[in-house]
PDB file of N, CA and C in Angstrom:
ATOM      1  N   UNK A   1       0.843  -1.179   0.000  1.00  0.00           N
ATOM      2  CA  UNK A   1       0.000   0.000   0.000  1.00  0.00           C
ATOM      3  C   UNK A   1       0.887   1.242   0.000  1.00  0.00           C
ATOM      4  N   UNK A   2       0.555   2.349  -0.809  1.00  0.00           N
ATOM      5  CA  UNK A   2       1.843   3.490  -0.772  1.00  0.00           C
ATOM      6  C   UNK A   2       1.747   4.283   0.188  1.00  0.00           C
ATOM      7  N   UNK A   3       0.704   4.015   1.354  1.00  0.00           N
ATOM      8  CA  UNK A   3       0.565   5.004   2.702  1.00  0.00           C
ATOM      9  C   UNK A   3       1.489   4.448   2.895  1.00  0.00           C
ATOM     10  N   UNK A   4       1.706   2.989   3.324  1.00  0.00           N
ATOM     11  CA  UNK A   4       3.008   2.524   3.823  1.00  0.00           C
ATOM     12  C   UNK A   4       4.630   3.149   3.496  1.00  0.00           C
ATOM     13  N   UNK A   5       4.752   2.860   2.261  1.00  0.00           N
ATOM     14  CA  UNK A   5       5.835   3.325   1.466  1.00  0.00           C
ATOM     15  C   UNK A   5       6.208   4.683   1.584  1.00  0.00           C
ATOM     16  N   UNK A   6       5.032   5.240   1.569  1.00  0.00           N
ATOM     17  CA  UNK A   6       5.200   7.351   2.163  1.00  0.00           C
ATOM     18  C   UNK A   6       6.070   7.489   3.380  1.00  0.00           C
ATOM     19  N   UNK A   7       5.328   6.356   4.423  1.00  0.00           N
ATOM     20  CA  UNK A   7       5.674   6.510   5.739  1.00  0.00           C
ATOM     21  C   UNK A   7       7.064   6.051   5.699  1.00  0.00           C
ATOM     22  N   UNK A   8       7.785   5.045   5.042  1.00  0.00           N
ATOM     23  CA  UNK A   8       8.807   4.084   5.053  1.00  0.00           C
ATOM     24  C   UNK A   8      10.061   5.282   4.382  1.00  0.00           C
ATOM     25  N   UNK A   9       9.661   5.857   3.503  1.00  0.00           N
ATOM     26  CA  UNK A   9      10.322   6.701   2.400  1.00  0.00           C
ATOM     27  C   UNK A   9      10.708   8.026   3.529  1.00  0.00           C
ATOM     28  N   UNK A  10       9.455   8.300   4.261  1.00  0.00           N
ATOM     29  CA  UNK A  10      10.041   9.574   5.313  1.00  0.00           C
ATOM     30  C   UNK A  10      10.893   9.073   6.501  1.00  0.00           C
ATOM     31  N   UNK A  11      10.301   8.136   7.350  1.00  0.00           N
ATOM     32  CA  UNK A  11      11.482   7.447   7.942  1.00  0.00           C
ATOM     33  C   UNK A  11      12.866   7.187   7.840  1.00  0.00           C
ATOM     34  N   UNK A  12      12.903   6.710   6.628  1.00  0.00           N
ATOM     35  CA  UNK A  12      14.814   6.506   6.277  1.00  0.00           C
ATOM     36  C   UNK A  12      15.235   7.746   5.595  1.00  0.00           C
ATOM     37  N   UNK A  13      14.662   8.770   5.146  1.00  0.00           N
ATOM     38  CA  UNK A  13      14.897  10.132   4.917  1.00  0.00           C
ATOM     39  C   UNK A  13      15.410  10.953   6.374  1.00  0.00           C
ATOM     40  N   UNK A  14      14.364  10.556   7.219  1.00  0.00           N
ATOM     41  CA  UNK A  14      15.074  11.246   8.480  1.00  0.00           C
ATOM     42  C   UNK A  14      15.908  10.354   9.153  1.00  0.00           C
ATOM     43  N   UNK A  15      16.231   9.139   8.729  1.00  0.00           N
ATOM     44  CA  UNK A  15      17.407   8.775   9.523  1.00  0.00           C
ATOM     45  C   UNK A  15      18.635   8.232   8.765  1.00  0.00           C
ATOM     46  N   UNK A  16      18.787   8.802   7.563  1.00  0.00           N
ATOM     47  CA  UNK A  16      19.772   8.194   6.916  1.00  0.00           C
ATOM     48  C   UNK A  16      19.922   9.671   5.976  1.00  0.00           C
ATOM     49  N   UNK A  17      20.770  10.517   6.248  1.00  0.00           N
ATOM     50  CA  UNK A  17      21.025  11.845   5.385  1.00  0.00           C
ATOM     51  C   UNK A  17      21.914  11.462   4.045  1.00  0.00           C
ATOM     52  N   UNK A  18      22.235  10.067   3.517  1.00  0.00           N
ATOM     53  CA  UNK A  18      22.593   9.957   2.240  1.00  0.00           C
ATOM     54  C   UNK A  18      21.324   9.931   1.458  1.00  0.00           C
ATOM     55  N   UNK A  19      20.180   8.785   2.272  1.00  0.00           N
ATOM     56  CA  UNK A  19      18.772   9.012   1.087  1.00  0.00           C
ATOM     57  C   UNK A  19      18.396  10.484   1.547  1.00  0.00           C
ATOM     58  N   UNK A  20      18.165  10.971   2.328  1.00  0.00           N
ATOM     59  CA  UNK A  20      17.433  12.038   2.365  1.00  0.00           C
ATOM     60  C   UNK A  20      17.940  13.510   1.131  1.00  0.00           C
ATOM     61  N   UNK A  21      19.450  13.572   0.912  1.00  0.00           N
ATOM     62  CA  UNK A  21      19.929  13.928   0.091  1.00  0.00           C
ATOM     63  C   UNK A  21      19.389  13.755  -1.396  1.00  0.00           C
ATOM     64  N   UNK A  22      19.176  12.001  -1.603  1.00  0.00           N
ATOM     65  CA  UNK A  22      19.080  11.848  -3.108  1.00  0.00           C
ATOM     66  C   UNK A  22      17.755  12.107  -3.385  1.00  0.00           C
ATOM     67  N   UNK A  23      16.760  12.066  -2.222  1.00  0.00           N
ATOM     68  CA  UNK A  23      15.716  12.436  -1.595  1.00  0.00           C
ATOM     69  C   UNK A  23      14.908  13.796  -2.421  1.00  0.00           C
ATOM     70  N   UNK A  24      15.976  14.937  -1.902  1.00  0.00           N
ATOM     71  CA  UNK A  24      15.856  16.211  -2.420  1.00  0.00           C
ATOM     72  C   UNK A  24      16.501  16.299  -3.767  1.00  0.00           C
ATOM     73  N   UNK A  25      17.290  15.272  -4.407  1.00  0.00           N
ATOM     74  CA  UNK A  25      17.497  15.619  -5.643  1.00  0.00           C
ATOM     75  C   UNK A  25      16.313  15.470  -7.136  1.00  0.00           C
ATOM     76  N   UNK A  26      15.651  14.486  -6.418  1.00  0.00           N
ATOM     77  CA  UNK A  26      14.718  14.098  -7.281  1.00  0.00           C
ATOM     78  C   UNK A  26      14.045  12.885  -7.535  1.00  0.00           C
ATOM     79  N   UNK A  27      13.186  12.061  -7.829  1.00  0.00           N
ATOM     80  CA  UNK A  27      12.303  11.131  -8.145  1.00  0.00           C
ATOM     81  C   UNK A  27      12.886   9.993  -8.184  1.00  0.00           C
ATOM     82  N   UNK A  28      14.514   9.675  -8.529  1.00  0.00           N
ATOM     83  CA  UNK A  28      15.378   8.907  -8.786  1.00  0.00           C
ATOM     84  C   UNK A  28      15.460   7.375  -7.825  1.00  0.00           C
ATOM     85  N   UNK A  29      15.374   8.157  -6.374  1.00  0.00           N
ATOM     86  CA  UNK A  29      15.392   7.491  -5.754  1.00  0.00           C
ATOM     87  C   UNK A  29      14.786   6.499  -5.023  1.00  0.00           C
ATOM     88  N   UNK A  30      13.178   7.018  -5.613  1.00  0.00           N
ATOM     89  CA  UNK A  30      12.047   7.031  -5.654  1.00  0.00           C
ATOM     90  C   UNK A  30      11.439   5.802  -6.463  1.00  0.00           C
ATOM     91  N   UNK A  31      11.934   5.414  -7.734  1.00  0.00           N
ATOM     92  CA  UNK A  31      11.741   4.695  -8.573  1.00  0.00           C
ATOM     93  C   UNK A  31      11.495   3.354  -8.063  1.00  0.00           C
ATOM     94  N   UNK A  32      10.848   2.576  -8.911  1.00  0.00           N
ATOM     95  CA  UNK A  32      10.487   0.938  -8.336  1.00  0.00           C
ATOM     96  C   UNK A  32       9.520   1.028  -6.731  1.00  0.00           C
ATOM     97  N   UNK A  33       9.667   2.122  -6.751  1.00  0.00           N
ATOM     98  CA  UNK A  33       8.855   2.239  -4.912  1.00  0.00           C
ATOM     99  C   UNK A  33       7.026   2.370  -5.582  1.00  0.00           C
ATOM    100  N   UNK A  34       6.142   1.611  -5.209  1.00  0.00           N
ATOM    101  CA  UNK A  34       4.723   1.627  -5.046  1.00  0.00           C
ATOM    102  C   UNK A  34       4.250   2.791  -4.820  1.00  0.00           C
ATOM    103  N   UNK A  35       4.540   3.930  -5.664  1.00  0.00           N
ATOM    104  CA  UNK A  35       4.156   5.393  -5.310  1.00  0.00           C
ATOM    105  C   UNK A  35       3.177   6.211  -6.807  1.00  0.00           C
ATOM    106  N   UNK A  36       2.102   7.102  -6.380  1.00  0.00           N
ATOM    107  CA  UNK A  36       1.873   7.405  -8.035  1.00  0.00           C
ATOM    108  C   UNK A  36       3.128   8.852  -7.942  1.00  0.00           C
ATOM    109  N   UNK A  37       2.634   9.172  -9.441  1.00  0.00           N
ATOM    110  CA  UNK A  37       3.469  10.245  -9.829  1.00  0.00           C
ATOM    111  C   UNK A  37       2.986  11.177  -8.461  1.00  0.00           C
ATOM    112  N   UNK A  38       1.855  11.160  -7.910  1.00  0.00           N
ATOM    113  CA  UNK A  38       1.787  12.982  -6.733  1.00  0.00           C
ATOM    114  C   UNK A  38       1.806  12.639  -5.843  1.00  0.00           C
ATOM    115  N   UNK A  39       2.490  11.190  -5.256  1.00  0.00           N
ATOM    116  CA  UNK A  39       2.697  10.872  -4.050  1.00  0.00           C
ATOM    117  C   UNK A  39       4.622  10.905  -4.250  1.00  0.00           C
ATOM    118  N   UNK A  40       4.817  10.581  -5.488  1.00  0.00           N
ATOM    119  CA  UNK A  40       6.493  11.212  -5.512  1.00  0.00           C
ATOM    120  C   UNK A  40       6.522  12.642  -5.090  1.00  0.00           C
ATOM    121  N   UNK A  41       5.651  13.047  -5.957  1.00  0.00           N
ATOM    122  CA  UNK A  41       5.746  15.082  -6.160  1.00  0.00           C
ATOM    123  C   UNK A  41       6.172  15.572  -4.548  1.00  0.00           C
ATOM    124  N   UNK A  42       5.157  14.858  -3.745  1.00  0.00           N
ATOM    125  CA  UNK A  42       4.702  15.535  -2.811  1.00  0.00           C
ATOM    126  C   UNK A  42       5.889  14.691  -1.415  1.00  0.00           C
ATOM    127  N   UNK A  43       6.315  13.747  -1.530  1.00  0.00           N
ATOM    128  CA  UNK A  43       7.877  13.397  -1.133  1.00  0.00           C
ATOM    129  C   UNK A  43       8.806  14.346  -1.324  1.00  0.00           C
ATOM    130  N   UNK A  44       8.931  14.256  -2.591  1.00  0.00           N
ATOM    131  CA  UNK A  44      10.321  15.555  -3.157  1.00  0.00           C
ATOM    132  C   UNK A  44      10.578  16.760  -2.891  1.00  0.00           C
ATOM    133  N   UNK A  45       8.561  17.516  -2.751  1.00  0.00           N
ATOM    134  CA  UNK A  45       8.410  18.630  -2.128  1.00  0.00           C
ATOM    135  C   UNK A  45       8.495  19.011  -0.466  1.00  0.00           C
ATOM    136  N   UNK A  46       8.414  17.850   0.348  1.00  0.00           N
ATOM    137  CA  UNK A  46       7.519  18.220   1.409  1.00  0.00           C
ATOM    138  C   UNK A  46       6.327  18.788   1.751  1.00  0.00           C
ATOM    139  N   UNK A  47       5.417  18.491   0.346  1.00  0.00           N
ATOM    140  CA  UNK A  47       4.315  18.978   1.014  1.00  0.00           C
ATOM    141  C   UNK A  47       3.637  18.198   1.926  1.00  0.00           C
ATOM    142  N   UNK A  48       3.548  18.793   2.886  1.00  0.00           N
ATOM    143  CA  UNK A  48       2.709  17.817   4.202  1.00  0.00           C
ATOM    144  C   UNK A  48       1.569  18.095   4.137  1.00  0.00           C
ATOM    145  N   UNK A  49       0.748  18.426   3.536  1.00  0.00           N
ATOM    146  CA  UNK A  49      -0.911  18.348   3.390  1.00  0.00           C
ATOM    147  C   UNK A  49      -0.628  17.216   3.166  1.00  0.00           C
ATOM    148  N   UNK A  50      -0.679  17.434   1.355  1.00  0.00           N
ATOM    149  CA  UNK A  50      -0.468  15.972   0.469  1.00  0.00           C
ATOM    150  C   UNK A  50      -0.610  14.350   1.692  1.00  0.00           C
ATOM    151  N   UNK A  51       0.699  14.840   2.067  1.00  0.00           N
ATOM    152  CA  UNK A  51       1.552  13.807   2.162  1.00  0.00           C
ATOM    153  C   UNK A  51       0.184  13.132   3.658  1.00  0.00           C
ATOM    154  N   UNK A  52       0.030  14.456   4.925  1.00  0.00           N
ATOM    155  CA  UNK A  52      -0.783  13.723   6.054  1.00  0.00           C
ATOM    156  C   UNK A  52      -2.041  13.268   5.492  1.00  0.00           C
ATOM    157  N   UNK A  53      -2.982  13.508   4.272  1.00  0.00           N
ATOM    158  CA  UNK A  53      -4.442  13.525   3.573  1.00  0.00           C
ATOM    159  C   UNK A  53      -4.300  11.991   3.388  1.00  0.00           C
ATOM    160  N   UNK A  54      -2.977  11.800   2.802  1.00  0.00           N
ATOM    161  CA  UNK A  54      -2.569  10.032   2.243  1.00  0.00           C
ATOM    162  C   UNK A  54      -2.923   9.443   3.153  1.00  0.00           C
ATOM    163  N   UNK A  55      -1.838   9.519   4.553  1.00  0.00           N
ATOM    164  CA  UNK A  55      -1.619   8.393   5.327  1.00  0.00           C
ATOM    165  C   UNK A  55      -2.757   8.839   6.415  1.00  0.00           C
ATOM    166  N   UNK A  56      -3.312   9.920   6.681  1.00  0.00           N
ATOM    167  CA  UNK A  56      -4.425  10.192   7.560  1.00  0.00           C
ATOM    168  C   UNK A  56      -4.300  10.074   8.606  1.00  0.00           C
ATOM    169  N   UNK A  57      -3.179  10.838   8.852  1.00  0.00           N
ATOM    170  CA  UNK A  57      -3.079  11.555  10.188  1.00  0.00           C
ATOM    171  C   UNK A  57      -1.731  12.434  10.406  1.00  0.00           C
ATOM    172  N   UNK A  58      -1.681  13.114  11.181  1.00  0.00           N
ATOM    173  CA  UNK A  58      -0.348  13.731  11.105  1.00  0.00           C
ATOM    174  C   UNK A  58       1.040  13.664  11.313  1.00  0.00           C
ATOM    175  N   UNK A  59       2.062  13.986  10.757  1.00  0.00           N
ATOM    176  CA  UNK A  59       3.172  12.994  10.688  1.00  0.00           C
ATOM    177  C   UNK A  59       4.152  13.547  11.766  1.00  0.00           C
ATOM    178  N   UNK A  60       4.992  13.120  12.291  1.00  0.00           N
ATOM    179  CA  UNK A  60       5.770  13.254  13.984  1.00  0.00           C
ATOM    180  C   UNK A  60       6.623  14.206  13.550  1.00  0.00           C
ATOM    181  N   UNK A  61       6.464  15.080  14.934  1.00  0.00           N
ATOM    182  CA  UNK A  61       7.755  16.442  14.696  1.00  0.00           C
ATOM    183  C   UNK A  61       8.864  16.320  14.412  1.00  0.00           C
ATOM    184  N   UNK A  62       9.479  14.684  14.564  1.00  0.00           N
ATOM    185  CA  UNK A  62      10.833  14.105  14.246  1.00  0.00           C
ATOM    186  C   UNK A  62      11.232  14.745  12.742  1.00  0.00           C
ATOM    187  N   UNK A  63       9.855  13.999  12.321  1.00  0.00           N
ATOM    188  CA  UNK A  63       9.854  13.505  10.374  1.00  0.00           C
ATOM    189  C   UNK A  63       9.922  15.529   9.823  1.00  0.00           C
ATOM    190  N   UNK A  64       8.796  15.753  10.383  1.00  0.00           N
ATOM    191  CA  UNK A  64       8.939  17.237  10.028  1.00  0.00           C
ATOM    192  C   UNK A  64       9.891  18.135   9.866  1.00  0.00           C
ATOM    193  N   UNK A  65      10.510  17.771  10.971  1.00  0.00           N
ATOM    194  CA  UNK A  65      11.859  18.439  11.579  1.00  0.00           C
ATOM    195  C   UNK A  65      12.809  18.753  10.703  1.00  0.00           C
ATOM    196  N   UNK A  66      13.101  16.923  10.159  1.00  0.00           N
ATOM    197  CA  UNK A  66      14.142  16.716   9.950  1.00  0.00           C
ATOM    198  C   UNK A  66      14.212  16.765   8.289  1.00  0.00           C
ATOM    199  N   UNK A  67      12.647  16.264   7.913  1.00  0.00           N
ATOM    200  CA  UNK A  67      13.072  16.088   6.454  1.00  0.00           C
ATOM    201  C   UNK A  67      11.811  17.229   5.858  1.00  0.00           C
ATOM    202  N   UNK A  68      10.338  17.165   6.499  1.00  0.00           N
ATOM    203  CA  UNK A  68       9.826  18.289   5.650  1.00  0.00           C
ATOM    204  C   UNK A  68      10.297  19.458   5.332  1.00  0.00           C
ATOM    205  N   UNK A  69      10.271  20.142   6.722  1.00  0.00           N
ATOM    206  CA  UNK A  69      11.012  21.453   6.376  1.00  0.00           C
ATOM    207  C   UNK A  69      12.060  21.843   6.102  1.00  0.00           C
ATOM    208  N   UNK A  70      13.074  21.397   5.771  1.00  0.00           N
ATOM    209  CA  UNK A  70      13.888  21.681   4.759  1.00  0.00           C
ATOM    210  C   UNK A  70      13.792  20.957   3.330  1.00  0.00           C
ATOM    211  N   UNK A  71      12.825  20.254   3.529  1.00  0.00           N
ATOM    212  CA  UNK A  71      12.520  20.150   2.157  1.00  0.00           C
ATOM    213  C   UNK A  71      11.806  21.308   1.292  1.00  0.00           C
ATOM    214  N   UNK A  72      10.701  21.798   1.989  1.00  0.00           N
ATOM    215  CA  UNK A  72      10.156  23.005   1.852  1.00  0.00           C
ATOM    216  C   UNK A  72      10.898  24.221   1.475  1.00  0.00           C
ATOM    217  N   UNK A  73      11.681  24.077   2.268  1.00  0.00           N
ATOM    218  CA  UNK A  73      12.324  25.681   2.312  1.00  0.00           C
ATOM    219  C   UNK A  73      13.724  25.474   1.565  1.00  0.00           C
ATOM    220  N   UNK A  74      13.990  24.685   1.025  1.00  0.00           N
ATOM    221  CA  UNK A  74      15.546  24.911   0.191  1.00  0.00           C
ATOM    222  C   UNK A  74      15.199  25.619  -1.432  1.00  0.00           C
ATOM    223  N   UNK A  75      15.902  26.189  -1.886  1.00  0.00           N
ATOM    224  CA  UNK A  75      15.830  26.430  -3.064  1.00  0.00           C
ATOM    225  C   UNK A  75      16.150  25.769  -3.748  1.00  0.00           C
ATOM    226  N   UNK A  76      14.945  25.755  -4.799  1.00  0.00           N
ATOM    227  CA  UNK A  76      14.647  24.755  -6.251  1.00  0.00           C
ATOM    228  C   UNK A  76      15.328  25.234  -7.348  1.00  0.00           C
TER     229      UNK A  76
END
């Protein structure tokens, strides 16, 4: 199920700063993973609407912390 995979994909993003890197580079890393194209988008972006609407409910200040908001806020 790709709620799973969302959740799995932000997890090792915040605890492994080599994926979280390839993470922010783009879709790449992403590939072969059970995701549609706007559940990538919204990985790559940090958008956390998107992303809490999926898995339905809100995601831990850890995950936020570490990987939304600077996902958000870096320049594209």
């Amino acid at each position: 199920m790709s709620t799973e995979v969302m959740m799995e994909v932000l997890e090792r993003a915040a605890d492994d700063i080599t994926f979280y890197a390839q993470l922010a580079e783009g879709s790449a890393v992403l590939e072969g993973l059970d995701l549609t194209m706007e559940e990538k988008a919204a990985l790559i972006n940090g958008d956390q609407r998107f992303i809490e609407s999926r898995i339905g409910k809100k995601v831990d200040k850890r995950i936020e912390k570490l990987v939304l908001l600077p996902l958000t806020s870096r320049e594209k």
